[in-house]
N, C-alpha and C. Protein backbone atom coordinates (compact mmCIF):
# COMPACT_ATOMS: atom_id res chain seq x y z
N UNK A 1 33.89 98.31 -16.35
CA UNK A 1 34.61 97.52 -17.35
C UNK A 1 34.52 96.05 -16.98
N UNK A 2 34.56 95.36 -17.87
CA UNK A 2 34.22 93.88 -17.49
C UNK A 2 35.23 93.22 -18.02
N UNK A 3 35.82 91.91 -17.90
CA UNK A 3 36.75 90.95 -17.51
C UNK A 3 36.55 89.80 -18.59
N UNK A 4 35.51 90.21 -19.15
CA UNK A 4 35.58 89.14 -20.06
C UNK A 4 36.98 89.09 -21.43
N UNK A 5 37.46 87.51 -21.62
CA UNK A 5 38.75 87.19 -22.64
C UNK A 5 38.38 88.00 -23.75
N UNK A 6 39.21 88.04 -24.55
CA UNK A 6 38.77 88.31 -25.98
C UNK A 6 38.23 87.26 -26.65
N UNK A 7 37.50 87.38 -27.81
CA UNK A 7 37.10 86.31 -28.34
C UNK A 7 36.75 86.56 -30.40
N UNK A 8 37.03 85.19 -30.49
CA UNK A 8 37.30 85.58 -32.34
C UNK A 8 35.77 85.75 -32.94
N UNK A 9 35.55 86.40 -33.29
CA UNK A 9 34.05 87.17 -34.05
C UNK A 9 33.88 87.53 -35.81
N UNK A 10 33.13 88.17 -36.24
CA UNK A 10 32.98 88.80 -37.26
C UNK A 10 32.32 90.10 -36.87
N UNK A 11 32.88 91.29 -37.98
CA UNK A 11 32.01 92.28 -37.83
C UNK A 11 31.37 92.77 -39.30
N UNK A 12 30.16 92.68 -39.35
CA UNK A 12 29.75 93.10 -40.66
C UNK A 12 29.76 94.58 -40.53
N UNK A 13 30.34 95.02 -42.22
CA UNK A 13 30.63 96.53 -42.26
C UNK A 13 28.92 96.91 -42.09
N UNK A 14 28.62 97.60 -41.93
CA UNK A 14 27.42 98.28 -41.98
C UNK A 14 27.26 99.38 -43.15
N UNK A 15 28.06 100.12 -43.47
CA UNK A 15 28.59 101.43 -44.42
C UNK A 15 28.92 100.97 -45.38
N UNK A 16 28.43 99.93 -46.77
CA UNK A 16 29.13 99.36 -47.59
C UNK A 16 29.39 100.66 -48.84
N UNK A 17 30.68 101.17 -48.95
CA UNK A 17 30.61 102.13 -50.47
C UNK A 17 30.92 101.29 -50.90
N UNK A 18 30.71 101.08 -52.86
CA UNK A 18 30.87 101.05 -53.26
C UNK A 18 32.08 101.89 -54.46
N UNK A 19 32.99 101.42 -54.36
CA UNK A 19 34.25 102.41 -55.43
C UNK A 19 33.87 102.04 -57.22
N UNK A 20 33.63 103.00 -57.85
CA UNK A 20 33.83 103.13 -58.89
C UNK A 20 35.24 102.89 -59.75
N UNK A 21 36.14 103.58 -59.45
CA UNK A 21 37.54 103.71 -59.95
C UNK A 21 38.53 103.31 -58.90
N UNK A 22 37.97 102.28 -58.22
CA UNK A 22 39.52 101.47 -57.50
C UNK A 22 40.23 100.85 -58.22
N UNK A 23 41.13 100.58 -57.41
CA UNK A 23 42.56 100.13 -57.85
C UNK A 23 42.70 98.82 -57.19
N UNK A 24 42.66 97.52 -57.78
CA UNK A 24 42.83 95.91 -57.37
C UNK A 24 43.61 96.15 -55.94
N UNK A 25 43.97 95.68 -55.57
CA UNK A 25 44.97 95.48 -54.33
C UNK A 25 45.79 94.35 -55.05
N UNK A 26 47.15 94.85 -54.64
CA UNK A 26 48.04 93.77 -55.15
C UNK A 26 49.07 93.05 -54.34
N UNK A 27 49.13 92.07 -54.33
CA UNK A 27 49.81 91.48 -53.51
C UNK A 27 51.63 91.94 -53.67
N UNK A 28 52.24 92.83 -52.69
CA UNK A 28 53.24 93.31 -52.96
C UNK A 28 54.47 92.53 -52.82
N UNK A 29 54.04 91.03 -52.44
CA UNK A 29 55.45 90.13 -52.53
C UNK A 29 54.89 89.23 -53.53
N UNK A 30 54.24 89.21 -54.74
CA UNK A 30 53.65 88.79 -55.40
C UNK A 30 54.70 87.91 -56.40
N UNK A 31 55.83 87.59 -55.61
CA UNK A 31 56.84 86.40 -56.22
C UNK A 31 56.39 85.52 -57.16
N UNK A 32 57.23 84.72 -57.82
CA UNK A 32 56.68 83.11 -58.49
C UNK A 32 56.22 82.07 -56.87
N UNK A 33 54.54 82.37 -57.26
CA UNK A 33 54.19 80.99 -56.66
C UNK A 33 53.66 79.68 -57.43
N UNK A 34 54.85 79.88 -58.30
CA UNK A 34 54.62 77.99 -59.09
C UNK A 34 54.84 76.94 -58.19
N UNK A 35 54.22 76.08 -58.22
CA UNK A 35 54.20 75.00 -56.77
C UNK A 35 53.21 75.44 -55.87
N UNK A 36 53.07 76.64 -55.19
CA UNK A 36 52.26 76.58 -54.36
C UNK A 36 50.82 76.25 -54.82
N UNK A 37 49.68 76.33 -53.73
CA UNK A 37 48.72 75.27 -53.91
C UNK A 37 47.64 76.74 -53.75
N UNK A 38 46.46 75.99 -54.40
CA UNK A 38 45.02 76.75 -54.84
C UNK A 38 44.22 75.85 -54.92
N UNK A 39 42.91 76.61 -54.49
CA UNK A 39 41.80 75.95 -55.08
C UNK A 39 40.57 76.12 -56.08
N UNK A 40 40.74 75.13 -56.93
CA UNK A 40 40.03 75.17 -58.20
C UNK A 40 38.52 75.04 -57.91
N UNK A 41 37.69 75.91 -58.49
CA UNK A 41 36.46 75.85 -57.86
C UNK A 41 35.89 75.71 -59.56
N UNK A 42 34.23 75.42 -59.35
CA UNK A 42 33.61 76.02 -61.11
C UNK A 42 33.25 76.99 -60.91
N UNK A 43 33.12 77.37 -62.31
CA UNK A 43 33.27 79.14 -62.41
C UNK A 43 32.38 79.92 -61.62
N UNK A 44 32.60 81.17 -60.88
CA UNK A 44 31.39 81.77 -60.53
C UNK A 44 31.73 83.32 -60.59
N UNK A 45 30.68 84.12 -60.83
CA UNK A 45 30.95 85.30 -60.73
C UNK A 45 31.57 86.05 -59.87
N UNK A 46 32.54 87.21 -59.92
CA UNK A 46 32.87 88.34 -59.23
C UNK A 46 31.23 88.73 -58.65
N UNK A 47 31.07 89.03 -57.02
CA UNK A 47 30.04 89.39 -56.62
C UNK A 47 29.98 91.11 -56.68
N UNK A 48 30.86 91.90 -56.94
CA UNK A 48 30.88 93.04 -57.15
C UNK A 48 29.83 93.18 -58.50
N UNK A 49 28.82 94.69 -57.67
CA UNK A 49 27.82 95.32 -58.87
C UNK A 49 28.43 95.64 -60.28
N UNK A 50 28.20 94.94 -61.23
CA UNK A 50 28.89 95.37 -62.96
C UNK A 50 30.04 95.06 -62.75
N UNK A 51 30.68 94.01 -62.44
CA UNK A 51 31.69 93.39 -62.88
C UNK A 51 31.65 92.10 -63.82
N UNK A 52 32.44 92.07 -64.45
CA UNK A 52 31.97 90.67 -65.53
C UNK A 52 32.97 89.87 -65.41
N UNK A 53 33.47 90.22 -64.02
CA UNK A 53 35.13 88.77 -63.93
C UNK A 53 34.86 87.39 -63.50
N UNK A 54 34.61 86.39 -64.24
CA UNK A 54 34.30 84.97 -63.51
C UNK A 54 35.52 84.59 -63.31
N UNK A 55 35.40 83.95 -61.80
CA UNK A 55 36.71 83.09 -61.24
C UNK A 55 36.51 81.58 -61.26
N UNK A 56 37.34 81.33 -61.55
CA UNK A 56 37.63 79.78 -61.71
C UNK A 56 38.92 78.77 -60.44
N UNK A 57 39.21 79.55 -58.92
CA UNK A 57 39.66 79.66 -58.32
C UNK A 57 39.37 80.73 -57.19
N UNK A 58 40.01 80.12 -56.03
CA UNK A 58 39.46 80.96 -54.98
C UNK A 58 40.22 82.63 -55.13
N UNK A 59 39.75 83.35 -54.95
CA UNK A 59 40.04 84.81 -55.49
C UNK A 59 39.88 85.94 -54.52
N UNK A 60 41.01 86.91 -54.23
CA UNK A 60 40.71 88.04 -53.36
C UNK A 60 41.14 88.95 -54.33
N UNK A 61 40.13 90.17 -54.58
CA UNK A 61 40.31 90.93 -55.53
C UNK A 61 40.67 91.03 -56.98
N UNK A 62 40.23 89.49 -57.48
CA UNK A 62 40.37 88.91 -58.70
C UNK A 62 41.91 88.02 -58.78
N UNK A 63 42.70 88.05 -57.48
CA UNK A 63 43.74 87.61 -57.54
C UNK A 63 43.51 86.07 -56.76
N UNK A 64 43.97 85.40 -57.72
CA UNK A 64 44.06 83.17 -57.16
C UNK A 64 44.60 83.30 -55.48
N UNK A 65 44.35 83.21 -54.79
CA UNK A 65 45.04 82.64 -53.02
C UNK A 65 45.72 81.91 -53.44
N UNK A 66 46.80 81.51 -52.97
CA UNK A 66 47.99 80.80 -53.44
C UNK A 66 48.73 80.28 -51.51
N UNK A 67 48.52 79.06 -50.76
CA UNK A 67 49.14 79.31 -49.95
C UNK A 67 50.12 77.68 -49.92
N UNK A 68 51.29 77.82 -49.41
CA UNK A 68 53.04 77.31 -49.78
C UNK A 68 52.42 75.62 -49.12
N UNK A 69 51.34 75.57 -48.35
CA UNK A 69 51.56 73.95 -47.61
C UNK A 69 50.02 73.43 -48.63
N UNK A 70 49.98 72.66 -48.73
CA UNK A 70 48.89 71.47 -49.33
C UNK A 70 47.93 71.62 -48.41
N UNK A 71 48.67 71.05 -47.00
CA UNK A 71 47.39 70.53 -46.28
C UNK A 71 47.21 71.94 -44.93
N UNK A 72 47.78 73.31 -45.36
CA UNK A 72 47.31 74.26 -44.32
C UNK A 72 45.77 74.50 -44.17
N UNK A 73 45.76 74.74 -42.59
CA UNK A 73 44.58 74.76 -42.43
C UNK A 73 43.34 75.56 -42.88
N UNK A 74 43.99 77.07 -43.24
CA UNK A 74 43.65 77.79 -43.91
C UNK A 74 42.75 77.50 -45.41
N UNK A 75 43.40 77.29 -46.24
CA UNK A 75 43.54 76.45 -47.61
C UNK A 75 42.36 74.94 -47.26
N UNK A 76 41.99 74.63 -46.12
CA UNK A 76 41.21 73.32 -46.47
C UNK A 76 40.05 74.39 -45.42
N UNK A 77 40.36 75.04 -44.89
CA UNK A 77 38.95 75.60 -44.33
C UNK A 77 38.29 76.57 -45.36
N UNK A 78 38.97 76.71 -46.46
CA UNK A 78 38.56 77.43 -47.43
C UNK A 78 37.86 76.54 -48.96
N UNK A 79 38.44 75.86 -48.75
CA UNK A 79 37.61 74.70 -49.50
C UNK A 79 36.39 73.82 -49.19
N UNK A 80 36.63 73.90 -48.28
CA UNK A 80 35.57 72.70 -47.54
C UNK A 80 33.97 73.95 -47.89
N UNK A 81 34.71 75.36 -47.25
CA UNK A 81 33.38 77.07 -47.24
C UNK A 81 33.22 76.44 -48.61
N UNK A 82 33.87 76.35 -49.72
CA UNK A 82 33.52 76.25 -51.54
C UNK A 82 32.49 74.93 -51.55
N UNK A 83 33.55 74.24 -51.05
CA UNK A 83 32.66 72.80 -51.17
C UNK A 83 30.78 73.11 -50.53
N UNK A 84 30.77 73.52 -49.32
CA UNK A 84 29.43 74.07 -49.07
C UNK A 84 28.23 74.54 -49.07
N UNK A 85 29.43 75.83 -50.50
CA UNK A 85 28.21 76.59 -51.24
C UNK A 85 28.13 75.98 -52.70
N UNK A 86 28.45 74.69 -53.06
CA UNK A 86 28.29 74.09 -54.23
C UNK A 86 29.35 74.35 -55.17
N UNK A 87 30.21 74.90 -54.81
CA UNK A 87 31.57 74.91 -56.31
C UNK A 87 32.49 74.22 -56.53
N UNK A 88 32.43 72.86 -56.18
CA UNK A 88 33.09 72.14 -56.72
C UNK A 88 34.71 72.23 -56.36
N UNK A 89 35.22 72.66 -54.76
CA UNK A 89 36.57 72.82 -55.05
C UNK A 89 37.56 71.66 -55.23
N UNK A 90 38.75 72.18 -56.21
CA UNK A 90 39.66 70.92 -55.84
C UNK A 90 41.02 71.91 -55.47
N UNK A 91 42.00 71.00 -55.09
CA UNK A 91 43.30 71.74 -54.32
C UNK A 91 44.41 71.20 -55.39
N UNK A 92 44.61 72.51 -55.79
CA UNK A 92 45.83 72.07 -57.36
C UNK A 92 46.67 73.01 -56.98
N UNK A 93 48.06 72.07 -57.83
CA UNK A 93 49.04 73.53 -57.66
C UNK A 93 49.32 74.11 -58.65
N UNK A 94 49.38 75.63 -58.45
CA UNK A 94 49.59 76.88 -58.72
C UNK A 94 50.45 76.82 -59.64
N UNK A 95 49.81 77.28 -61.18
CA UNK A 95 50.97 77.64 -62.14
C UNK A 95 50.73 79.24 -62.88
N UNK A 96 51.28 79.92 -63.20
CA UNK A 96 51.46 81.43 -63.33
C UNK A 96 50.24 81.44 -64.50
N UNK A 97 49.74 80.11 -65.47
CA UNK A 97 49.13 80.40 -66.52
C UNK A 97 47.37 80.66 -65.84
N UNK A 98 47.00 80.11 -64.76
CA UNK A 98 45.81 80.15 -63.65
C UNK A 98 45.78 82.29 -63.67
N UNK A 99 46.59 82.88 -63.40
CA UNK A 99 46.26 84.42 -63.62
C UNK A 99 47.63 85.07 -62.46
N UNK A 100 47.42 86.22 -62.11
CA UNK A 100 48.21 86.50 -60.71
C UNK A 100 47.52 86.35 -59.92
N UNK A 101 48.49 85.86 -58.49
CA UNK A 101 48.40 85.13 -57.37
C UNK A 101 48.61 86.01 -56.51
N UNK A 102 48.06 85.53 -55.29
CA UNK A 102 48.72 86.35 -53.78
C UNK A 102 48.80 85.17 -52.72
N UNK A 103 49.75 85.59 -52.14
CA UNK A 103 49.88 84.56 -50.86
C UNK A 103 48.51 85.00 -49.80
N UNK A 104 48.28 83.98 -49.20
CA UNK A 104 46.78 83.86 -48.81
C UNK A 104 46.93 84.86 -47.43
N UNK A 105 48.39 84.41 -46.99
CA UNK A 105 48.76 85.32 -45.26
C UNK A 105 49.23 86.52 -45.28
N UNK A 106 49.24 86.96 -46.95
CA UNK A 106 49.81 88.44 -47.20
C UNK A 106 48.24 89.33 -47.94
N UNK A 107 47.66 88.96 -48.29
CA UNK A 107 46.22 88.95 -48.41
C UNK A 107 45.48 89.55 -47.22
N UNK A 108 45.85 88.45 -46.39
CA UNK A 108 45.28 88.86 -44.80
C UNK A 108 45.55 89.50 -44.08
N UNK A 109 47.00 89.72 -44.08
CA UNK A 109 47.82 90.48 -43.77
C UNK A 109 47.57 92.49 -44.18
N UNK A 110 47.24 92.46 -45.56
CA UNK A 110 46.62 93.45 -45.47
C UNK A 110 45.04 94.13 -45.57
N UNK A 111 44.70 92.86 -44.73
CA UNK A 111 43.11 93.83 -44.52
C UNK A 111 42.38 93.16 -45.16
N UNK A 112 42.63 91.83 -45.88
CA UNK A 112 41.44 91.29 -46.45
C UNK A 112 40.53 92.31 -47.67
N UNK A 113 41.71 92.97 -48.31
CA UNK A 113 40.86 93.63 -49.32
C UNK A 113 40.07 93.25 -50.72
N UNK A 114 38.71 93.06 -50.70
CA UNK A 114 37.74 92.80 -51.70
C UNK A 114 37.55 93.56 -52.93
N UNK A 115 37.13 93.07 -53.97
CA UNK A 115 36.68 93.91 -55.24
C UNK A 115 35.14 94.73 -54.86
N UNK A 116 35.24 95.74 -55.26
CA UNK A 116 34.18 96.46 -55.05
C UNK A 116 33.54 97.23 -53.97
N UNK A 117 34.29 96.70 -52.85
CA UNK A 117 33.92 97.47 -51.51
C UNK A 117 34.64 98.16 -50.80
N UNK A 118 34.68 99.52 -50.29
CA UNK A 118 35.46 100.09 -49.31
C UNK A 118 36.01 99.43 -48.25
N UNK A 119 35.32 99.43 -47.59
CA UNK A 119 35.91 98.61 -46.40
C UNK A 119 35.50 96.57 -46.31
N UNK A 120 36.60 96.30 -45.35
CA UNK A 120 36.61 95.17 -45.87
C UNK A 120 36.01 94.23 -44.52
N UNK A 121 35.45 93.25 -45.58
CA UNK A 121 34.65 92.42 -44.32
C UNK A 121 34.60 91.05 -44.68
N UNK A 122 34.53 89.91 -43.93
CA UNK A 122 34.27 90.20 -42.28
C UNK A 122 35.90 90.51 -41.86
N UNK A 123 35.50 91.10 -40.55
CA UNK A 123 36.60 91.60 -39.68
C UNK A 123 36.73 90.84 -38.64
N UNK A 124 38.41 89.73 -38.56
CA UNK A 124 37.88 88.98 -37.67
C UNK A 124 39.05 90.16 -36.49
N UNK A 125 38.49 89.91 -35.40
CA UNK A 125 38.38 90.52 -34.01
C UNK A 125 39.35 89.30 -32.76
C-alpha cells in the first residue's frame, strides 16, 4: 500500500447507458430562487441522443444552476468553462420565468445527475 495524499481527479464513466424512460432529477429543495444568480449562455443544445431541449442557461438535467452568491467560485468557474467553449456567458439573476432551478450545491450534492446518462460523470474523487 502506498502513502500517497489523496488527490482531486476526474473519472470518466466508461459504461455509458443510455435511459430511454428516465425521470429528470429534481432538485428536492427546489424553493423560490428569485434573486439568486445564473448564467445566461446562447442557446445550445441538450447533448443527450434525440433530445430537442435547447438551453439558454447553464443546465443540469434541463434544470437552470441557480447558486445564492454573485461572485461564488463555483458560478464563475462555470462561466469562465462557457465562456471557453464559445457561449457567450453572462451572470444574471434568477427569475422563476428562466424555467425550474436547482441550487448548484444540491445538484452536486446528489451525484451530479445528467440528462440522458446512467451514471454520472465526471466524478470528482
Amino acid at each position: 500500500m502506498t502513502d500517497e495524499a489523496p488527490r482531486r481527479g476526474t473519472l470518466d464513466v466508461l459504461d455509458e447507458e443510455l435511459l430511454d424512460d428516465e425521470d429528470l432529477w429534481r432538485d428536492d429543495d427546489s424553493g423560490d430562487h428569485a434573486g439568486w444568480w445564473c448564467v445566461r449562455t446562447d442557446p445550445f443544445p441538450c447533448p443527450a441522443d434525440g433530445c430537442t431541449f435547447v438551453a439558454e442557461f447553464m443546465t443540469a438535467a434541463h434544470l437552470v444552476l441557480v447558486w445564492q452568491e454573485r461572485d461564488d467560485p463555483n458560478l464563475l468557474w462555470h462561466a469562465n468553462r462557457a465562456k471557453q467553449v464559445g457561449r457567450n456567458p453572462r451572470v444574471v439573476s434568477y427569475a422563476r420565468a428562466f424555467g425550474p432551478s436547482a441550487s448548484y450545491y444540491a445538484w452536486e450534492a446528489a451525484g451530479r445527475p445528467v440528462h440522458g446518462i446512467k451514471n454520472e460523470r465526471p466524478v470528482s474523487y
